[in-house]
PDB file of N, CA and C in Angstrom:
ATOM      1  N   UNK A   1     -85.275 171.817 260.467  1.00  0.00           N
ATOM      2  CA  UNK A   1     -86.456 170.988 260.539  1.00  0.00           C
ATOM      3  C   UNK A   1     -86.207 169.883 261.562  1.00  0.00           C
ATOM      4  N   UNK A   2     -86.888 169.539 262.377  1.00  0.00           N
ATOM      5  CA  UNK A   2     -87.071 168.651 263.510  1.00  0.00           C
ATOM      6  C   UNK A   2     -88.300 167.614 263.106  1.00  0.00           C
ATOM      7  N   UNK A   3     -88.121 166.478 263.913  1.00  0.00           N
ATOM      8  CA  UNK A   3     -88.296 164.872 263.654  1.00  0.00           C
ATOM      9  C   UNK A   3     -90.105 164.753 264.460  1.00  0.00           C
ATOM     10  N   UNK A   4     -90.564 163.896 264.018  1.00  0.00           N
ATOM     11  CA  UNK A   4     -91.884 163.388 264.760  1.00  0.00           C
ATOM     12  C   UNK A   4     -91.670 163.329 266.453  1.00  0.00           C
ATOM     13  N   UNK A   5     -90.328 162.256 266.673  1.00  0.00           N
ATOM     14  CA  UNK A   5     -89.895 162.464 267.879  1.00  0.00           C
ATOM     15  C   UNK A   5     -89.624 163.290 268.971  1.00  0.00           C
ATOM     16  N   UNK A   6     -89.113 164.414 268.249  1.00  0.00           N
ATOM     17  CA  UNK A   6     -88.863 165.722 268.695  1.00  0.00           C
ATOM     18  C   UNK A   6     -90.412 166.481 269.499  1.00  0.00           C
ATOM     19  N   UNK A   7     -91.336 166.447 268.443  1.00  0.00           N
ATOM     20  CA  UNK A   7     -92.344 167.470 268.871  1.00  0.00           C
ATOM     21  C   UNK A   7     -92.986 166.237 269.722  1.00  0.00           C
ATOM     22  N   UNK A   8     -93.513 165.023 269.523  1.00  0.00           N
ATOM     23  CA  UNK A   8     -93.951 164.170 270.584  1.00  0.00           C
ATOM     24  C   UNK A   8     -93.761 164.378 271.915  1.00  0.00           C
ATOM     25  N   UNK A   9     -92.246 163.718 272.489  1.00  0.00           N
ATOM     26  CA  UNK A   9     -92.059 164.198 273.055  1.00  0.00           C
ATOM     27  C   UNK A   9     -92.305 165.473 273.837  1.00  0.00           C
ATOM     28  N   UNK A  10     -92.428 166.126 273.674  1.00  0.00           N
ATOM     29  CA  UNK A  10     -92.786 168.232 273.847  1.00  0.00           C
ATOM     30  C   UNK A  10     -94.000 167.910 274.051  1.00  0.00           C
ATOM     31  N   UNK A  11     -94.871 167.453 273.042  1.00  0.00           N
ATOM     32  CA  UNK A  11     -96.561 167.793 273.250  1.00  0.00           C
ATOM     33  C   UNK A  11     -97.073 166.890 274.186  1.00  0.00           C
ATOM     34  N   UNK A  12     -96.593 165.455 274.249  1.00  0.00           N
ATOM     35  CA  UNK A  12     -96.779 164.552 275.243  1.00  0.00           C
ATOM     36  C   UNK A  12     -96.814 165.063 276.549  1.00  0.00           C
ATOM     37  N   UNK A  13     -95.623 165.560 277.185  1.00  0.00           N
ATOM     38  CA  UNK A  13     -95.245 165.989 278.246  1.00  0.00           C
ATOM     39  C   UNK A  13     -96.176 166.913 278.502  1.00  0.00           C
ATOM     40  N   UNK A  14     -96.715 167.811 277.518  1.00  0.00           N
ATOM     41  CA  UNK A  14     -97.346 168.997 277.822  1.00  0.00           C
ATOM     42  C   UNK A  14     -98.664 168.573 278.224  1.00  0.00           C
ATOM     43  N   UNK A  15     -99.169 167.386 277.410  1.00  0.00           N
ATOM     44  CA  UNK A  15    -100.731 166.646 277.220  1.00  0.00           C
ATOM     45  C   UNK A  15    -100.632 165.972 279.139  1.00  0.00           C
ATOM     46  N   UNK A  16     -99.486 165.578 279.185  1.00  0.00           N
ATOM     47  CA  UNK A  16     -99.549 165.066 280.760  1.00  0.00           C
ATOM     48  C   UNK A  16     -99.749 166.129 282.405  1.00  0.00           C
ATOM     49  N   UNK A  17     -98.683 167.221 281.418  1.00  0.00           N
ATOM     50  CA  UNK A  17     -98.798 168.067 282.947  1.00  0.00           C
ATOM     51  C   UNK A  17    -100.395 168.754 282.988  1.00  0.00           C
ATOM     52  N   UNK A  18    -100.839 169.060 281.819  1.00  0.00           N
ATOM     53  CA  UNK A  18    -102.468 169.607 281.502  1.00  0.00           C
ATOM     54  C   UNK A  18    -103.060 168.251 282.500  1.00  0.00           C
ATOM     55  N   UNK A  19    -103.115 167.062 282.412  1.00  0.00           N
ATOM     56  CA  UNK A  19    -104.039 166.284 282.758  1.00  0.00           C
ATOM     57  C   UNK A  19    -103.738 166.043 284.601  1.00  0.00           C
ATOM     58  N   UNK A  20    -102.754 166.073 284.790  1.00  0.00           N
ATOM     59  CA  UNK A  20    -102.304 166.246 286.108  1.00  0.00           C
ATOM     60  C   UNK A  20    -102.626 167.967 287.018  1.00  0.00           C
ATOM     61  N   UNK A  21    -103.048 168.860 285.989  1.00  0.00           N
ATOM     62  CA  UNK A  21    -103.343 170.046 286.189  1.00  0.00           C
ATOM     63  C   UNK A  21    -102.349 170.713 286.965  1.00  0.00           C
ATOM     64  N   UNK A  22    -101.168 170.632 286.260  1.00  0.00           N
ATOM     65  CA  UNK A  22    -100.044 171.333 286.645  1.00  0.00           C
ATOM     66  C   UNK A  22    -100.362 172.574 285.832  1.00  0.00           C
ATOM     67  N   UNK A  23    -100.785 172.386 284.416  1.00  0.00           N
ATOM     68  CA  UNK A  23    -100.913 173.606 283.275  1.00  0.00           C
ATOM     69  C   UNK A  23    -102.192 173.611 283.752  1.00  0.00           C
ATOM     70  N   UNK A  24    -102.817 174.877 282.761  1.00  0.00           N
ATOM     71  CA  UNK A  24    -104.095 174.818 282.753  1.00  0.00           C
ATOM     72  C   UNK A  24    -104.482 175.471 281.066  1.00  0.00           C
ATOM     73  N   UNK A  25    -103.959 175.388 280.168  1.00  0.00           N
ATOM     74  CA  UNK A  25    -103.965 176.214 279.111  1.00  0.00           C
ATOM     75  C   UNK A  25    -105.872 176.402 278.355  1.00  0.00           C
ATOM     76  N   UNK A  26    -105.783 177.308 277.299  1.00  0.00           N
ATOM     77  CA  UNK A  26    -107.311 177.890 276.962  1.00  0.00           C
ATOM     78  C   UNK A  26    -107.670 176.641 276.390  1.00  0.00           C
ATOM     79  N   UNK A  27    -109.273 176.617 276.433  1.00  0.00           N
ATOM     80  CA  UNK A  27    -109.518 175.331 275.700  1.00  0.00           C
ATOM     81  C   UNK A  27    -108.950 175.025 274.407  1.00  0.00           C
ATOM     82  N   UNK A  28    -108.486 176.342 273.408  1.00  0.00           N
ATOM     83  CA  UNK A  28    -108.753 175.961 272.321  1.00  0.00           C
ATOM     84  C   UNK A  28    -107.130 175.272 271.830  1.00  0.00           C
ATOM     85  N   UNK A  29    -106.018 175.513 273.047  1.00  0.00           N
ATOM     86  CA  UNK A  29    -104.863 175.014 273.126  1.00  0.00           C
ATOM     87  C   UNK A  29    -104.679 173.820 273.490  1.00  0.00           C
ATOM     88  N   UNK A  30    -106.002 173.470 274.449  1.00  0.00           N
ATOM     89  CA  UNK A  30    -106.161 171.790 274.740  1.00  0.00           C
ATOM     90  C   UNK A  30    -106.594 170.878 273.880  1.00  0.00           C
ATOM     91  N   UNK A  31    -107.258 171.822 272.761  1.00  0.00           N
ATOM     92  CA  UNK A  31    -107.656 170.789 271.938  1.00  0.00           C
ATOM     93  C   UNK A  31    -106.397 170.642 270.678  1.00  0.00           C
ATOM     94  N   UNK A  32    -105.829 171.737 270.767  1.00  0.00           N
ATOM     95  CA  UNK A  32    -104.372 171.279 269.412  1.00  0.00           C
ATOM     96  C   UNK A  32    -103.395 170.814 270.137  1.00  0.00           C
ATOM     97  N   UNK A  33    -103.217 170.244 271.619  1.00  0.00           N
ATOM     98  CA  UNK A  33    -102.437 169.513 271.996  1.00  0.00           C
ATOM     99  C   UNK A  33    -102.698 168.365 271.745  1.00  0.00           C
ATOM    100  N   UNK A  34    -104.197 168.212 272.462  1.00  0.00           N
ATOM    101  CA  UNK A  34    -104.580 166.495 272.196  1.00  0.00           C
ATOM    102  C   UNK A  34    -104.667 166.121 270.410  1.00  0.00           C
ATOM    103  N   UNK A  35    -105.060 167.125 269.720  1.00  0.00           N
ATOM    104  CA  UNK A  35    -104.737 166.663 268.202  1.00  0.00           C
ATOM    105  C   UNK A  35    -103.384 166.444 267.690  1.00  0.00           C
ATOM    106  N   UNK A  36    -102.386 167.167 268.419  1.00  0.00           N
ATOM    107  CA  UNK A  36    -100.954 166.981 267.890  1.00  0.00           C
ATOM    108  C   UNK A  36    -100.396 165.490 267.838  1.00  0.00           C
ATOM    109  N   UNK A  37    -100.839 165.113 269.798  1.00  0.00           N
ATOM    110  CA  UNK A  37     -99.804 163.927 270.328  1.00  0.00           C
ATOM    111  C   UNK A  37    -100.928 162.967 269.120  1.00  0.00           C
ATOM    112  N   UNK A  38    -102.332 162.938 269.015  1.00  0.00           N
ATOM    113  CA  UNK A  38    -102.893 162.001 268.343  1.00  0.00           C
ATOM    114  C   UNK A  38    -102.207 161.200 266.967  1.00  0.00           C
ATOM    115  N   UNK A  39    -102.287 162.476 266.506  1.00  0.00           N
ATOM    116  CA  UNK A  39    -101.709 162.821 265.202  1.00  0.00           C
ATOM    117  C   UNK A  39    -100.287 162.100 264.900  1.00  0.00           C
ATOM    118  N   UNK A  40     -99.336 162.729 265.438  1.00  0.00           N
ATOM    119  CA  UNK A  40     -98.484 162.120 265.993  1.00  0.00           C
ATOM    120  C   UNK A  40     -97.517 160.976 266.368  1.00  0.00           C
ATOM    121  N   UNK A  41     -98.677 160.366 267.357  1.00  0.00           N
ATOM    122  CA  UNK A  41     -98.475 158.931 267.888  1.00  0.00           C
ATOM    123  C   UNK A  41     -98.693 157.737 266.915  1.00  0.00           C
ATOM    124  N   UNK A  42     -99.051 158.414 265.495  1.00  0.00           N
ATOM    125  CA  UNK A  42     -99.042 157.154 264.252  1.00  0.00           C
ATOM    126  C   UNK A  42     -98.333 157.113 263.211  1.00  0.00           C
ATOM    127  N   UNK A  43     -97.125 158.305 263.561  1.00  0.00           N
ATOM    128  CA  UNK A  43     -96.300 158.252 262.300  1.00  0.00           C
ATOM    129  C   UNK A  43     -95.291 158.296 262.706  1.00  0.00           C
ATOM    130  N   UNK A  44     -94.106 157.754 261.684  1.00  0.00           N
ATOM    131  CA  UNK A  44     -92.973 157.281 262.164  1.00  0.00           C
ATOM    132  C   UNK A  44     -92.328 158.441 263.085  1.00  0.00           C
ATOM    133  N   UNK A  45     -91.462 157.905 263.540  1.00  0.00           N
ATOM    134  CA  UNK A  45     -90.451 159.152 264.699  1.00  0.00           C
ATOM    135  C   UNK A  45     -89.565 159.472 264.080  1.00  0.00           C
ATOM    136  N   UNK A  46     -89.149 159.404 262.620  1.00  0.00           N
ATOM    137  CA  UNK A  46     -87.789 159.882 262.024  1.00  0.00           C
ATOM    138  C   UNK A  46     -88.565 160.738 261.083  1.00  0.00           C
ATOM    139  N   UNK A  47     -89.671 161.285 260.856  1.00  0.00           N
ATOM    140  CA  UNK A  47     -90.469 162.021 259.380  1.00  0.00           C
ATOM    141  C   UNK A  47     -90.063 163.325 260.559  1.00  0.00           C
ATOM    142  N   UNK A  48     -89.458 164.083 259.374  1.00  0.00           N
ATOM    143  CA  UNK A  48     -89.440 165.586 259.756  1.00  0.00           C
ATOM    144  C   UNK A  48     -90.784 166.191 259.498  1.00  0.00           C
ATOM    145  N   UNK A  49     -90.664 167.426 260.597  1.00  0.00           N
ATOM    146  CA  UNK A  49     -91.739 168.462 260.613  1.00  0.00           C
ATOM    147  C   UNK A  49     -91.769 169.445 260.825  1.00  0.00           C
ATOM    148  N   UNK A  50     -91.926 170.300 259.994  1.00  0.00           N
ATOM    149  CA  UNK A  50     -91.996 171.490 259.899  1.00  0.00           C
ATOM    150  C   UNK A  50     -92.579 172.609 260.384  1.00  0.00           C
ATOM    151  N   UNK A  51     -92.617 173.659 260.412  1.00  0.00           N
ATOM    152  CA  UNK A  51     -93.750 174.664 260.975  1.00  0.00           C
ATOM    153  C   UNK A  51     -93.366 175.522 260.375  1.00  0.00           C
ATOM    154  N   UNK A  52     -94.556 176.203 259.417  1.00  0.00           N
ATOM    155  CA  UNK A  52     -94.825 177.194 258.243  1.00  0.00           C
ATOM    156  C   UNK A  52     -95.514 178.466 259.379  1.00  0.00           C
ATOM    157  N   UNK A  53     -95.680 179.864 258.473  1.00  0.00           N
ATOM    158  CA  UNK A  53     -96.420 180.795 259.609  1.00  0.00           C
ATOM    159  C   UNK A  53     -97.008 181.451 257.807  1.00  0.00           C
ATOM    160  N   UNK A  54     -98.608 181.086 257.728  1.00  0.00           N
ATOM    161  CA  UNK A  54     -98.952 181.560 256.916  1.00  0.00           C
ATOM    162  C   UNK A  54    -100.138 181.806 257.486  1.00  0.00           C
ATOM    163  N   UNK A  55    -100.669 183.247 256.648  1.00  0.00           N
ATOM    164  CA  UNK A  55    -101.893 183.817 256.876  1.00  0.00           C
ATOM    165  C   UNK A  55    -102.242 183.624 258.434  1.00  0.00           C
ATOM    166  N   UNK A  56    -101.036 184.127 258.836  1.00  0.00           N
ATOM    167  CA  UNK A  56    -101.404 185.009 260.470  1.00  0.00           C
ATOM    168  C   UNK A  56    -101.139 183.632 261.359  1.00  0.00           C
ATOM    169  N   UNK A  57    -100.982 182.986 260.997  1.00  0.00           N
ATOM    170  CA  UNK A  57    -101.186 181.295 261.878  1.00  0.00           C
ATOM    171  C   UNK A  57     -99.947 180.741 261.785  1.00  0.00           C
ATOM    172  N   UNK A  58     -99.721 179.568 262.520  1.00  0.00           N
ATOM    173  CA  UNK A  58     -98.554 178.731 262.499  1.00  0.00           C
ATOM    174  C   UNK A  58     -98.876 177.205 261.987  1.00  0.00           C
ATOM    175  N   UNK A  59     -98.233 176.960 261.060  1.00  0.00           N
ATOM    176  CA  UNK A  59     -98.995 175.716 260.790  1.00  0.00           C
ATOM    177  C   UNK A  59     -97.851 174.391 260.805  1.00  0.00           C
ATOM    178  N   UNK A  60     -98.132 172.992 261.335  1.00  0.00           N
ATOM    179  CA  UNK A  60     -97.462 172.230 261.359  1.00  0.00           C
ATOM    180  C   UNK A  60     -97.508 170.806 260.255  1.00  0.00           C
ATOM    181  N   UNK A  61     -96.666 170.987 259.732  1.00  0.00           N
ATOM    182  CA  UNK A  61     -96.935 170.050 258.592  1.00  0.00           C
ATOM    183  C   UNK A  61     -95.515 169.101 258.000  1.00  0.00           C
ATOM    184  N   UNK A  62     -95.639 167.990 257.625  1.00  0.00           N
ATOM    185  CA  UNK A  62     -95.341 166.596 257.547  1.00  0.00           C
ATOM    186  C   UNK A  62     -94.223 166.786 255.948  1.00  0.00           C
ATOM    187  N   UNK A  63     -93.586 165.808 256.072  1.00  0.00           N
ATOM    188  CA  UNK A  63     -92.271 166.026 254.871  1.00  0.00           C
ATOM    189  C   UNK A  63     -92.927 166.284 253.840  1.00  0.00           C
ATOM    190  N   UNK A  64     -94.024 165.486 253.839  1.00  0.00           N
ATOM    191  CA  UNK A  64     -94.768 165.967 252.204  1.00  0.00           C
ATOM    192  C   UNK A  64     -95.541 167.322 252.019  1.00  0.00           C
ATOM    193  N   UNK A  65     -95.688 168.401 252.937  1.00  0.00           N
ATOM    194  CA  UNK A  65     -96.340 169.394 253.044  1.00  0.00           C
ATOM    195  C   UNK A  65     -97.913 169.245 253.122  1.00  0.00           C
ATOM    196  N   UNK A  66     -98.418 167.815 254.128  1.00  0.00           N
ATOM    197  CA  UNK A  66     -99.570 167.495 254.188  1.00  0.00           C
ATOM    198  C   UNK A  66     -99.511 168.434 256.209  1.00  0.00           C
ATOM    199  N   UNK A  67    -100.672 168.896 256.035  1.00  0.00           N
ATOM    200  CA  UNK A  67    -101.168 169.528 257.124  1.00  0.00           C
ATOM    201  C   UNK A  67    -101.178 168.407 258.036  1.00  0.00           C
ATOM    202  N   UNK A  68    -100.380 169.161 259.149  1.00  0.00           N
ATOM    203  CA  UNK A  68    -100.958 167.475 260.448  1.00  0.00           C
ATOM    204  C   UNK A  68    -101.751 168.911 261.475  1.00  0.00           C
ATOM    205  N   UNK A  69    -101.272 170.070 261.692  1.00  0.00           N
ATOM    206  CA  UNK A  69    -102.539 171.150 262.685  1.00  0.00           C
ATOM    207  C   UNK A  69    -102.024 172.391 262.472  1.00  0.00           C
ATOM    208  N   UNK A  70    -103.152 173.335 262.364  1.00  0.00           N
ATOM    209  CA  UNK A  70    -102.972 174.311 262.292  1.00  0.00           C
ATOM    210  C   UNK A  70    -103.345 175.356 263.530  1.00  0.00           C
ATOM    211  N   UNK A  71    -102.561 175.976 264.270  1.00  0.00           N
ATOM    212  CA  UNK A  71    -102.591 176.289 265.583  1.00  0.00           C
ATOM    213  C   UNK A  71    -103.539 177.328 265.930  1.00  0.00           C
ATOM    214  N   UNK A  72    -104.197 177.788 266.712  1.00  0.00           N
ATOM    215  CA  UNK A  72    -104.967 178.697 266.857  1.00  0.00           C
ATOM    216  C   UNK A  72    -104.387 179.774 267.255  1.00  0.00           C
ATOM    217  N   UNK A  73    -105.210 181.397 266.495  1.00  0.00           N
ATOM    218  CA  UNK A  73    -104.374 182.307 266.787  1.00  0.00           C
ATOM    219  C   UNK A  73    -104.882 182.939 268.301  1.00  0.00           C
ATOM    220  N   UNK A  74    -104.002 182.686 269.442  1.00  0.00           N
ATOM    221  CA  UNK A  74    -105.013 182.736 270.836  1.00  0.00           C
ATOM    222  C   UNK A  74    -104.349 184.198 271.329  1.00  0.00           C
ATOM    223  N   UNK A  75    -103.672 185.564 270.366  1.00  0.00           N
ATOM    224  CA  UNK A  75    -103.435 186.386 271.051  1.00  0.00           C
ATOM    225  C   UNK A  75    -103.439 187.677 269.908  1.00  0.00           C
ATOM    226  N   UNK A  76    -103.137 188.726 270.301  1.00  0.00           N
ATOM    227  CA  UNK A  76    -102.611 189.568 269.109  1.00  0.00           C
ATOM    228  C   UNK A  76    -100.920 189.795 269.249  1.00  0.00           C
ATOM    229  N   UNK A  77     -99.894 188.786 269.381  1.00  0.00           N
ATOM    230  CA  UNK A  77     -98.848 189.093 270.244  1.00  0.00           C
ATOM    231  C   UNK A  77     -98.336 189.604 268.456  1.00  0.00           C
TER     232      UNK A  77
END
């Protein structure tokens, strides 16, 4: 299990190169980026977080098993 800090970091960076249009990802990936860093950017940097894979999806969720996003399924991989 990895820290608030951890994925910040990651999604931040990602939320920046999208806006600089280095990325270009599907809308529906732009919008669970910008919900992640949101999300995110208000809770401490030491709360671990998890990522569950239920009912076909990946879901990211908080020490207490409170949902912070649930990712969209954008393929049949």
């Amino acid at each position: 299990m990895l820290d608030v800090k951890h994925y910040l970091e990651i999604y931040k960076l990602r939320k920046e190169m999208m806006e600089k249009g280095i990325t270009n990802p599907l809308p529906e990936a732009k919008k669970v980026i910008n919900e992640i860093v949101s999300k995110l950017s208000k809770m401490s940097l030491g709360e671990k977080i998890d990522l569950h894979f239920k009912g076909g999806k990946y879901i990211m969720m908080d020490s207490n098993e409170k949902i912070i996003v649930t990712f969209p399924n954008l393929g049949d991989n």
